[in-house]
Every structure is written in C-alpha cells, then in structure tokens.
Protein backbone atom coordinates (compact mmCIF):
# COMPACT_ATOMS: atom_id res chain seq x y z
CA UNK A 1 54.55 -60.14 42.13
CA UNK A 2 51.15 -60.96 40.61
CA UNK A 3 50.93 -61.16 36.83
CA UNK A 4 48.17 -58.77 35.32
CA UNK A 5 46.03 -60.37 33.25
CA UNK A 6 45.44 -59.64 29.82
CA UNK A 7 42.32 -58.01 28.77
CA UNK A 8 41.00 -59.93 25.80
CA UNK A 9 39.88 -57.98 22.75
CA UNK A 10 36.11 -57.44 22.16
CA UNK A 11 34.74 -59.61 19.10
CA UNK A 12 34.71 -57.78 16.19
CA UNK A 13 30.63 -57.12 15.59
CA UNK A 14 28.91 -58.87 12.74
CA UNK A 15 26.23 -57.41 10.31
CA UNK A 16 23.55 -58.49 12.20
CA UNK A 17 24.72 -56.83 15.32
CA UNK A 18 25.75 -53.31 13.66
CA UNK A 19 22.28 -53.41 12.16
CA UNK A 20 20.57 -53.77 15.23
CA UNK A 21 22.75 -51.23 16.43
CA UNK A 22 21.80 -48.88 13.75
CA UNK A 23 18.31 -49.34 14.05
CA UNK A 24 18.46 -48.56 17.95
CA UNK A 25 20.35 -45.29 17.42
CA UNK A 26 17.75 -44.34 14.10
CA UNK A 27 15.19 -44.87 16.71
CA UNK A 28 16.78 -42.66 19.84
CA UNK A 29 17.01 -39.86 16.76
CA UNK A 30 13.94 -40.41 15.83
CA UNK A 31 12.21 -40.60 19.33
CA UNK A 32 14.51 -36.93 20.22
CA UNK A 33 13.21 -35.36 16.86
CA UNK A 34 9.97 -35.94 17.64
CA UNK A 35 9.86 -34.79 21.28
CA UNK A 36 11.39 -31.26 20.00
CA UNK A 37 9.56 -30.76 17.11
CA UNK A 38 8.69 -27.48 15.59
CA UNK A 39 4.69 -27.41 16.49
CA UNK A 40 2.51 -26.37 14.19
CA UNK A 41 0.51 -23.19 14.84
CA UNK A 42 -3.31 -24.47 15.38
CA UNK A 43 -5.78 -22.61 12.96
CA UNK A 44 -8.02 -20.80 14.57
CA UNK A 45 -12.21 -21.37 12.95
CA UNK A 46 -13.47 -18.07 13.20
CA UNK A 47 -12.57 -15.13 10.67
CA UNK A 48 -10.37 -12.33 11.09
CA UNK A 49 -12.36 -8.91 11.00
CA UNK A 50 -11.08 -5.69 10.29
CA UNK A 51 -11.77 -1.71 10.89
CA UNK A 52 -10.46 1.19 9.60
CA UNK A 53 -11.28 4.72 10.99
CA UNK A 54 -13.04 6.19 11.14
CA UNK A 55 -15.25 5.55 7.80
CA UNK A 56 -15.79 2.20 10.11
CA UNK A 57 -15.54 3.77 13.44
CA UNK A 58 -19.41 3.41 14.94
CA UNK A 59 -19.69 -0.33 13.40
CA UNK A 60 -15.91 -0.69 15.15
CA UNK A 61 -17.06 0.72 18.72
CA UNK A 62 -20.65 -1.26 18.45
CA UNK A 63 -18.21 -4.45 17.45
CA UNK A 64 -16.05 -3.75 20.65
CA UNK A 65 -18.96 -2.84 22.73
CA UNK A 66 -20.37 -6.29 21.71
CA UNK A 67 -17.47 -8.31 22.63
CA UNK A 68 -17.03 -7.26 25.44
CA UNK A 69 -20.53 -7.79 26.41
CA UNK A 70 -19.68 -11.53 25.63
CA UNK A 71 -17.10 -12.26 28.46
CA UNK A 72 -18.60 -14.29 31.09
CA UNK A 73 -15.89 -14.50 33.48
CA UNK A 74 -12.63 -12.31 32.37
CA UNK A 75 -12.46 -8.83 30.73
CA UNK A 76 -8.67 -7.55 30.70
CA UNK A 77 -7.78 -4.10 28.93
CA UNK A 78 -4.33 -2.25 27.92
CA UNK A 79 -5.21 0.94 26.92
CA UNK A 80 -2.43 4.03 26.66
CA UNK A 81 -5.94 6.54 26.51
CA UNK A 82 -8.82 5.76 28.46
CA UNK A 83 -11.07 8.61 27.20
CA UNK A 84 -14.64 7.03 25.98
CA UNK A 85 -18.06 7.20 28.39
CA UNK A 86 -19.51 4.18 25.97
CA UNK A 87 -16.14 1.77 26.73
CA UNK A 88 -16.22 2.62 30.01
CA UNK A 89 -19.91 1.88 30.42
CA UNK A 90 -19.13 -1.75 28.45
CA UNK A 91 -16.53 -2.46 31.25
CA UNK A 92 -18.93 -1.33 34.05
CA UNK A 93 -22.02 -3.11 32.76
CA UNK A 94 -19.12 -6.34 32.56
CA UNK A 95 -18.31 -5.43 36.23
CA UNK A 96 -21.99 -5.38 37.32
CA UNK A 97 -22.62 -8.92 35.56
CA UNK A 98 -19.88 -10.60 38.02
CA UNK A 99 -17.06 -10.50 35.03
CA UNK A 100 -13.65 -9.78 36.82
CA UNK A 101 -12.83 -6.18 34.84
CA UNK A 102 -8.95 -4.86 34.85
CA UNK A 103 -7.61 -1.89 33.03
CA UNK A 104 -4.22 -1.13 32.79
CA UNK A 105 -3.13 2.16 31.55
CA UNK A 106 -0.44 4.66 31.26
CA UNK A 107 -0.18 6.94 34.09
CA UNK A 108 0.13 10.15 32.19
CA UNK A 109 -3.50 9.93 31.19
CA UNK A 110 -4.68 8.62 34.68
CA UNK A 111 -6.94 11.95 35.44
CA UNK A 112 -9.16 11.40 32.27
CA UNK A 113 -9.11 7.61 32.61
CA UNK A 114 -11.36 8.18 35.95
CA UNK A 115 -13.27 10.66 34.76
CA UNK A 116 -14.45 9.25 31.72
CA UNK A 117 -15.31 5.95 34.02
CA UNK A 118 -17.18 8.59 36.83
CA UNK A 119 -18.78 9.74 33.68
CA UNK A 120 -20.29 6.82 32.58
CA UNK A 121 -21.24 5.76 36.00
CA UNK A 122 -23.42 8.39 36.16
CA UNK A 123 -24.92 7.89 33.18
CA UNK A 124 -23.25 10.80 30.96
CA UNK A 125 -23.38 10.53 26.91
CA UNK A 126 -21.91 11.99 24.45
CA UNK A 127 -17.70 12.91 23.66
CA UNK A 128 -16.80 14.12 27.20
CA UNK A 129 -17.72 13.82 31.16
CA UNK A 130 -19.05 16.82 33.10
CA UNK A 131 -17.89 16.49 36.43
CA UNK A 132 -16.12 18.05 39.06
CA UNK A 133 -12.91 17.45 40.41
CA UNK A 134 -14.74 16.52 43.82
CA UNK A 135 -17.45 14.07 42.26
CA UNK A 136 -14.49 12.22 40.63
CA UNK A 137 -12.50 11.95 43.89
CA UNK A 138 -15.22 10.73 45.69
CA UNK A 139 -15.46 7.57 43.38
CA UNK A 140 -11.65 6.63 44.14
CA UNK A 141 -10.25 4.12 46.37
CA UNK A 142 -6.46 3.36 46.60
CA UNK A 143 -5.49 -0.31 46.79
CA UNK A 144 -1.33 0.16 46.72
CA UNK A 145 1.07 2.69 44.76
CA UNK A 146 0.34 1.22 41.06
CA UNK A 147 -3.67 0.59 41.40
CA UNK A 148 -6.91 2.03 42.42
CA UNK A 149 -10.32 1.26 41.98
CA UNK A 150 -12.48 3.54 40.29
CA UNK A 151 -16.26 3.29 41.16
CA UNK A 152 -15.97 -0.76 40.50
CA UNK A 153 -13.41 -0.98 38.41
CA UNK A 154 -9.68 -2.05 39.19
CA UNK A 155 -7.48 -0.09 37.41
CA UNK A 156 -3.50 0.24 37.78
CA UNK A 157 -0.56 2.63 36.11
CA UNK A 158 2.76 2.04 34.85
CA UNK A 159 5.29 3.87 36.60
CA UNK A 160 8.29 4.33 33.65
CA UNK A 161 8.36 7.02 31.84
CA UNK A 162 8.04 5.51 28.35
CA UNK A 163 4.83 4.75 26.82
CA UNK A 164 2.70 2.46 27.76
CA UNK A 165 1.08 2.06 24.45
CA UNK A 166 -0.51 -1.13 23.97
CA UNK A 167 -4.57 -0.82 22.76
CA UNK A 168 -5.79 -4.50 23.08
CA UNK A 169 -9.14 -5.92 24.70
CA UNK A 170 -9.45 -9.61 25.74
CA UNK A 171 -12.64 -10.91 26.87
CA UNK A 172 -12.52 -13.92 28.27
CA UNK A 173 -10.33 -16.23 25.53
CA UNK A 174 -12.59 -15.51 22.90
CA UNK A 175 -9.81 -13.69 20.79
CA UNK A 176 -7.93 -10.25 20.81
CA UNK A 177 -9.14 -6.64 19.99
CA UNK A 178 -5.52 -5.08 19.01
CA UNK A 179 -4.54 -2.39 16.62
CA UNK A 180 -3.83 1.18 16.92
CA UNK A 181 -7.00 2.65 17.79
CA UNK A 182 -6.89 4.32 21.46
CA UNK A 183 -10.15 3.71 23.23
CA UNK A 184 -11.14 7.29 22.88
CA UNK A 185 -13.62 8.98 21.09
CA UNK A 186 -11.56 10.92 18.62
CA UNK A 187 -9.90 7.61 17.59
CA UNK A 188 -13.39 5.70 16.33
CA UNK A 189 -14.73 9.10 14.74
CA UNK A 190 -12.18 11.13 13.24
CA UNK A 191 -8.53 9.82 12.90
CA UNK A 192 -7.18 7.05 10.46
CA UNK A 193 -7.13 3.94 12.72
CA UNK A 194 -7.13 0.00 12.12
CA UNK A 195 -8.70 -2.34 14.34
CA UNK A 196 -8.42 -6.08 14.21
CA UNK A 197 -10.75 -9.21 16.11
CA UNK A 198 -8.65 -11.78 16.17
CA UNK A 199 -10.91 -14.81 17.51
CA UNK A 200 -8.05 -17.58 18.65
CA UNK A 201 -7.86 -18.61 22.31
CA UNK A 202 -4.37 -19.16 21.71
CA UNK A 203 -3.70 -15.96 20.60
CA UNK A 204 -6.07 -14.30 24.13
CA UNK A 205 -3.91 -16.73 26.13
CA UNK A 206 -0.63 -15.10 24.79
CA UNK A 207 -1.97 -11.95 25.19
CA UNK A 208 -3.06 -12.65 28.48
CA UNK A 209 0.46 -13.73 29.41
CA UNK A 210 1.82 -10.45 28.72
CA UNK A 211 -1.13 -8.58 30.27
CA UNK A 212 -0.42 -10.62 33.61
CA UNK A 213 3.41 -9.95 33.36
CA UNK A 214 2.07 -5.80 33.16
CA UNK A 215 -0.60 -6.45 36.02
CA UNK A 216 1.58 -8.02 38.38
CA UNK A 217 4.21 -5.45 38.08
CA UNK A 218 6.61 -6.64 35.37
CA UNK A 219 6.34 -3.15 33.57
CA UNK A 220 8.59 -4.27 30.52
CA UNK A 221 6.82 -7.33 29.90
CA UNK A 222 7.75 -10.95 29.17
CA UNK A 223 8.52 -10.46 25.59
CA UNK A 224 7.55 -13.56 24.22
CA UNK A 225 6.08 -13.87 20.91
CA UNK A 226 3.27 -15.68 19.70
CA UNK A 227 2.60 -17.33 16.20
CA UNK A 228 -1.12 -17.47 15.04
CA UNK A 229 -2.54 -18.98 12.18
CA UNK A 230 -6.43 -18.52 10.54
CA UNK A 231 -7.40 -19.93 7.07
CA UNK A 232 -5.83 -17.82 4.40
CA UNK A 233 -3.46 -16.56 6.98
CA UNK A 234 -0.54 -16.84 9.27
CA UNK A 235 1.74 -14.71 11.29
CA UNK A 236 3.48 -13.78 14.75
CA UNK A 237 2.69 -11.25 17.65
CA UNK A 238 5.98 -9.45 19.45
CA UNK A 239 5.88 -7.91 22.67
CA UNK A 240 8.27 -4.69 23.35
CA UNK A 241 10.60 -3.60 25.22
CA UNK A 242 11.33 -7.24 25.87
CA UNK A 243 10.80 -8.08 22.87
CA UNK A 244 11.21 -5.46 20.61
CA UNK A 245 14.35 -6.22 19.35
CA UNK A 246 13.25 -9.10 17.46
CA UNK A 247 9.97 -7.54 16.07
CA UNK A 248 11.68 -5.25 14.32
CA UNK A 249 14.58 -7.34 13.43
CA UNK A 250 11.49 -8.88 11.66
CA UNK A 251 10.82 -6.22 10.46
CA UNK A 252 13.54 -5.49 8.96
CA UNK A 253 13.74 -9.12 7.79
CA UNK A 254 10.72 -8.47 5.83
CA UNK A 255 11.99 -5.10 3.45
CA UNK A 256 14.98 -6.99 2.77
CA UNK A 257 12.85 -9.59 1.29
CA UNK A 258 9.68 -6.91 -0.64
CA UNK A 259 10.10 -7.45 -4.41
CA UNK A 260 7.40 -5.15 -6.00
CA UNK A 261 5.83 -2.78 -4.00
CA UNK A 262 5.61 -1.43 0.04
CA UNK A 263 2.71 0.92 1.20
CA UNK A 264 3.04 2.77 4.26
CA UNK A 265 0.72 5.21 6.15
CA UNK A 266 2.52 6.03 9.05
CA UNK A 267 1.62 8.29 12.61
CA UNK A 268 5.55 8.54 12.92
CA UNK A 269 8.61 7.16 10.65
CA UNK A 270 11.66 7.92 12.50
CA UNK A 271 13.68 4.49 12.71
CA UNK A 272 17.15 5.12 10.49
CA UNK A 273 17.43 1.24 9.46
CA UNK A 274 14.00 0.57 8.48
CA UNK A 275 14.17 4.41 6.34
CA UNK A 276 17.47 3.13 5.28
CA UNK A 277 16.07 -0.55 3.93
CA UNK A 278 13.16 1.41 2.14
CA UNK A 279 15.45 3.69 -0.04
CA UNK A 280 17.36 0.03 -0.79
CA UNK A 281 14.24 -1.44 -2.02
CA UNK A 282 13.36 1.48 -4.12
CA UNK A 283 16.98 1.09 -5.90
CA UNK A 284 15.93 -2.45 -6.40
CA UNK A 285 12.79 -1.39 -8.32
CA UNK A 286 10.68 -1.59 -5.87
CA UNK A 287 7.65 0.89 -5.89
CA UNK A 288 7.74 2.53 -2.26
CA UNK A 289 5.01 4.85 -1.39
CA UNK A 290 4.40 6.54 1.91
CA UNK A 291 1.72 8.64 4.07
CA UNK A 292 2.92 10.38 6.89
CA UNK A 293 1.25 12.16 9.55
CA UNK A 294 1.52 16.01 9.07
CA UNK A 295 2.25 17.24 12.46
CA UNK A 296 5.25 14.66 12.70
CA UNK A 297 7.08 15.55 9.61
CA UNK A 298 9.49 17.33 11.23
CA UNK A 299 10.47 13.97 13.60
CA UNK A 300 10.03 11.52 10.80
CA UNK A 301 12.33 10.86 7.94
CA UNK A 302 10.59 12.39 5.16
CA UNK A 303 13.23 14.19 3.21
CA UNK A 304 15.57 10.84 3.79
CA UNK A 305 12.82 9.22 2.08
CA UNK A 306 11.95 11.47 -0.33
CA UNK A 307 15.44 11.57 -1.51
CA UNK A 308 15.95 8.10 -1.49
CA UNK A 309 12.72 7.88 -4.34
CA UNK A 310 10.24 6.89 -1.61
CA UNK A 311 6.94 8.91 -2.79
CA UNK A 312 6.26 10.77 -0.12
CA UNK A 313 2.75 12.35 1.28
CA UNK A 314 1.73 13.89 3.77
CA UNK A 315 -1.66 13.14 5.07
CA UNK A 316 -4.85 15.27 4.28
CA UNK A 317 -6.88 14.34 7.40
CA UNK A 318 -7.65 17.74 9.45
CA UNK A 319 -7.58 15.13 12.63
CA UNK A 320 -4.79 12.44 12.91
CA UNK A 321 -3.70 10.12 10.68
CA UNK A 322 -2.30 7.43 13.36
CA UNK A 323 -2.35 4.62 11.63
CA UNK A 324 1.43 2.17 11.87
CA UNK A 325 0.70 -0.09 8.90
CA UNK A 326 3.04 -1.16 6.19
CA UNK A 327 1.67 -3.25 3.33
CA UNK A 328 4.36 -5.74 1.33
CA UNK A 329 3.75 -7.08 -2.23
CA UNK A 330 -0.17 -7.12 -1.22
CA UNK A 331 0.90 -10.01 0.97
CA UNK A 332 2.49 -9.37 4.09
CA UNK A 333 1.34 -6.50 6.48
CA UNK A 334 2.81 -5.13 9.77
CA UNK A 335 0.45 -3.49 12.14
CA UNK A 336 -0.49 -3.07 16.06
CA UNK A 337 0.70 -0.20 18.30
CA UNK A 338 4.01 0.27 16.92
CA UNK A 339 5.09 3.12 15.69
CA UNK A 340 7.86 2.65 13.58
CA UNK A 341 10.54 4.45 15.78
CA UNK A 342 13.34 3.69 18.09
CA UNK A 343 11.04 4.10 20.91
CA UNK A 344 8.71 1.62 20.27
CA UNK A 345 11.36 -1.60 20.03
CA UNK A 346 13.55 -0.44 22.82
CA UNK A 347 11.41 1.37 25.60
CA UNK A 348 7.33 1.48 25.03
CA UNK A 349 5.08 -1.12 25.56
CA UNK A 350 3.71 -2.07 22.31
CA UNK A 351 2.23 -4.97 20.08
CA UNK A 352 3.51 -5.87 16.64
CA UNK A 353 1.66 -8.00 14.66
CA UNK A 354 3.40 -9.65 11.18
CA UNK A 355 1.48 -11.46 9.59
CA UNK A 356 0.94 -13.01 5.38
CA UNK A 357 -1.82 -13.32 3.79
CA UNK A 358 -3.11 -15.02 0.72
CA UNK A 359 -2.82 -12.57 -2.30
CA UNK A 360 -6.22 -11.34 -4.12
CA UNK A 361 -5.24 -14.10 -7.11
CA UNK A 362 -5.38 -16.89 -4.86
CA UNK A 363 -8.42 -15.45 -3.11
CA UNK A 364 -10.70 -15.02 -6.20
CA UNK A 365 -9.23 -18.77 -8.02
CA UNK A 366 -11.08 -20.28 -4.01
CA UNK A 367 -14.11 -18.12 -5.05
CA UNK A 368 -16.01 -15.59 -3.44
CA UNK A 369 -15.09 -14.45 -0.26
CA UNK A 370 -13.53 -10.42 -1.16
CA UNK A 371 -10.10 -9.29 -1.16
CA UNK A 372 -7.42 -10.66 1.20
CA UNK A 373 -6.36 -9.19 4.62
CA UNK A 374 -3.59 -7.94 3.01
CA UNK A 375 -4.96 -6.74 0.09
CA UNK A 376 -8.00 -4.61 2.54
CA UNK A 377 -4.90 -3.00 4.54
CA UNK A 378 -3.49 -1.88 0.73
CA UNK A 379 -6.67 -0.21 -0.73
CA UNK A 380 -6.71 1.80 2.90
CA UNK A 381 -3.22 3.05 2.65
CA UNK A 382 -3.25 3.36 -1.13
CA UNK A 383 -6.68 5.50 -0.53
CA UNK A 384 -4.76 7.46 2.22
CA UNK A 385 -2.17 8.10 -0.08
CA UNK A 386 -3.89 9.22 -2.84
CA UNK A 387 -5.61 12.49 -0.75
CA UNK A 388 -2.57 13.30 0.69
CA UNK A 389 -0.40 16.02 -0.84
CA UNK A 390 2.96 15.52 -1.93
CA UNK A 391 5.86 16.95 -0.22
CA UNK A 392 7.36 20.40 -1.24
C-alpha cells in the first residue's frame, strides 16, 4: 500500500509579508469604495425662478410661453388640463419650427384638450375656443388606442382611472417647468398656484425618463427619483405611483424632524399620518399653521387639525386655492403636483419635489440677492393664511 505523504505546514508569514498583505487588501477596499461611491449631485449654474398665482400669473404664462419658444429640437408636456389657446399656440408655433411636440394628458379632459389646440390653430384669443363639435373632429387623426394627433400635434391619454396629474414642461434639456399650476387659463389668472423653472439638464433628463416611461405606455411610471442641487439649494424629485411610497415616507421623514414652525396652504389635506405627525409637532411646540381650500373642507382633516392645535383657515380666494406647499422652519419646502392625500402616493401620477434651502440669515450674511426659496414659499402661504378666515 502506498504511504501518503505528509503535507508540510505553510511558513508562518513574517512582518514584511503581512504588511504587504495589508496594503493589498487596504487597496481592493479602497479601489471597491471608490467604484460605489455616493455621487455628488452636480450644481446646476442657472437660478431657480419662482411664480405664484396668480398675482404672477401673466409674467408666469409669458415665462412659459418663452421657454418653450427656446426648444430647438424636443418639447415634451404632462399636463392633467389642457385648457389654454396661448399654450397651445406655443406648442404649435414649436411644431411648425421642426421641434418634435408631445402632450400627454389625462383622458378625462381629452374633449377640451383638442379644442383648445383647434382653437388656437385657428387663431382664437382670449379664455375659451368657439368651435363646433364638427370643426374639432375634422382636425383629428387616430394613430392607435392611447394617441391621436390633433391638427400637428401628437397627443396621447392615460387609460387608468386615477389621475394623471403631473403639470411639467421640458423643452429640450434646458430645465423643468413643474409645480401645481394646470396649463389652463383659470390657473395663471385667478387661483393660488406655484410655478417653478428649474434650469438643470440633469434634472430635464430625469424628467424625461419618466415622461418616456408615460409615452411609451408604462402608465404608472418608473418611479425613480432624482436629486438636484443649485447654489443655495439642494433637494430630490419622486415620481408616484411607483414611487410614491417613498416621497411621502419623506415626507413624513421631514415633520418628524420640523423644530419651530410648518406652513401649509393646501388644495386638499386628507392623508391620516401626515395630519397625525402635524398635531405631534404642535405638542412639541411647534407653531403649525394651515390654509385649506374651502370647497374641500369637508374631505380634508380640518377638525383633526384644528383639534390637535393646528391653526386652521380656510382660504378667502372666491376661485381656488390649489396650491400643495408645506413650508418647514423657513428651510425646507415640499411642493409639485401632490396633493397631500392617499391618492396621490399610491395611485395618481404626480411629482414631489423636497427640497432645503438656505435660510434668510445665511442669505443676507452672502449679501444681496432677496429672501431664500424657502423663505419666498413662506411669505406666500403666511400671506394666504392671513386672509383666510378661521374655522368655526
């Protein structure tokens, strides 16, 4: 029988060998850290503008207007309401100039989405089209079940039944029109509204993303969200459905965190952990104040609120107070399409935008320049506020 042989024992290793050692597995941790990285968010040049309705709604439409007469090659529009003959004559002037034009819109408001395009095709002015139900037909051409084109325009529906209630304009990748203000007439003259130009191609590309997810038929979305950084501020976009769930977990994140004071002017409030988390910070000693639209007291959690020592108004515009804005410490605010409701993280299409930034002391120690974001958003809601009338 053969005799096995005996393995002999590895030397033991000396310094110099564990140090090399060492130094090759510092630099494989190294060389993995580096390849996953957090990246930082680039900071986009141009500044951040800002509207609010409709004491700024004919600067706000011209602004739009303008923009869009910029894009060159792209024009791409979300709009729940399509109901304004200037817009629509921006896009078809865009369409005429070679720019590739496509509106996406919620199917529920499909009949005055063509007209107000047939409208402005023929060269109509003023709040509303004139037209007969046989002039707008005759300017319709069906591509497939979702989309049709409208004199030259491409347009296509969702088919769900929830809301699809994104209001954002990207031409080209100069930057994002987003908010809550509906492209229609009433929104830029008579509701309360805020509008933001956000110039950052990243934040057009993301933007884009989701828009092609929508075109293409993806009617939830891809849900991804987007960080975005300009001097003096930073924050992140989130997409719902897909990605509701973690916008308002941020949400939520961010009234767990308020330490002196949270404005709110609100279209609807009916979201039972965020009214919950508000009454919290009021026991905390923070000062919670909130305007609610008056036609949607009954949905909203007003008397929750109200009892929980959240001052609560109703609004004082005859029109629509549709603004979805909360305002945190002066620092932090929360806008876009979302209403703050169940609806809008689990089933509508919507953008939230959180973003912070720099408080009206650091602001005046750089110079001049005006008030922070942040701060702007405040004096509107704390202006809102103040005309509204107290609850019974």
């Amino acid at each position: 029988m053969a005799r096995r042989r005996s393995r002999r024992p590895y030397p033991p290793l000396n310094g110099a060998s564990l140090l090399l050692l060492l130094a090759l597995l510092g630099l494989f941790l190294l060389f993995e850290w580096w390849q996953n990285r957090p990246q930082p968010v680039p900071v986009a040049a141009g500044g951040v503008e800002s509207y609010f309705m409709p004491q700024d709604g004919e600067q706000a439409k011209a602004r739009l207007i303008a923009l869009m007469g910029q894009a060159q090659t792209r024009l791409d529009v979300a709009a729940f309401e399509f109901r304004d003959l200037e817009i629509a004559r921006a896009l078809l002037d865009a369409a005429r100039r070679g720019v590739a034009v496509r509106l996406y819109s919620d199917r529920d408001y499909q009949r005055e989405t063509r007209a107000y395009i047939v409208g402005a095709a023929q060269g109509q002015r003023g709040k509303e089209p004139k037209l007969t139900r046989q002039e707008v037909q005759a300017q319709i051409q069906s591509i497939d079940q979702r989309c049709e084109r409208v004199v030259t325009l491409q347009v296509c529906y969702d088919s769900r039944t929830a809301f699809m209630h994104h209001k954002f304009v990207i031409p080209d990748a100069l930057g994002v029109w987003t908010g809550s203000t509906n492209l229609t007439w009433n929104a830029f003259a008579r509701n309360n509204e805020n509008s933001l130009w956000l110039p950052s191609a990243d934040l057009a590309n993301a933007y884009r993303a989701e828009f092609e997810a929508l075109w293409g038929g993806l009617e939830t979305g891809r849900g991804q969200p987007a960080r975005f950084a300009f001097p003096g501020l930073n924050g992140t976009v989130y997409f719902s459905p897909e990605g509701g769930r973690d916008g308002r977990q941020a949400i939520l994140n961010r009234l767990r965190a308020v330490r002196r004071e949270v404005w709110i002017a609100a279209f609807v409030l009916t979201d039972d952990e965020i009214v919950r988390l508000l009454g919290e910070a009021g026991r905390r000693g923070v000062k919670v104040r909130a305007v609610l639209e008056t036609r949607n007291l009954a949905a909203s959690k007003d008397q929750e609120m109200k009892n929980a020592g959240v001052e609560v108004r109703r609004d004082a515009n005859p029109y629509t107070l549709h603004d979805k804005v909360m305002v945190l410490d002066r620092e932090w605010v929360i806008t876009g399409s979302y209403n703050f409701s169940n609806n809008a993280f689990r089933d509508n299409n919507e953008n939230l935008l959180i973003f912070q930034s720099q408080p009206l002391e650091y602001q005046q120690r750089q110079g001049p320049g005006g008030p922070s974001l942040a701060e702007r958003y405040a004096r509107e809601v704390e202006a809102i506020w103040k005309v509204g009338k107290p609850l019974d």
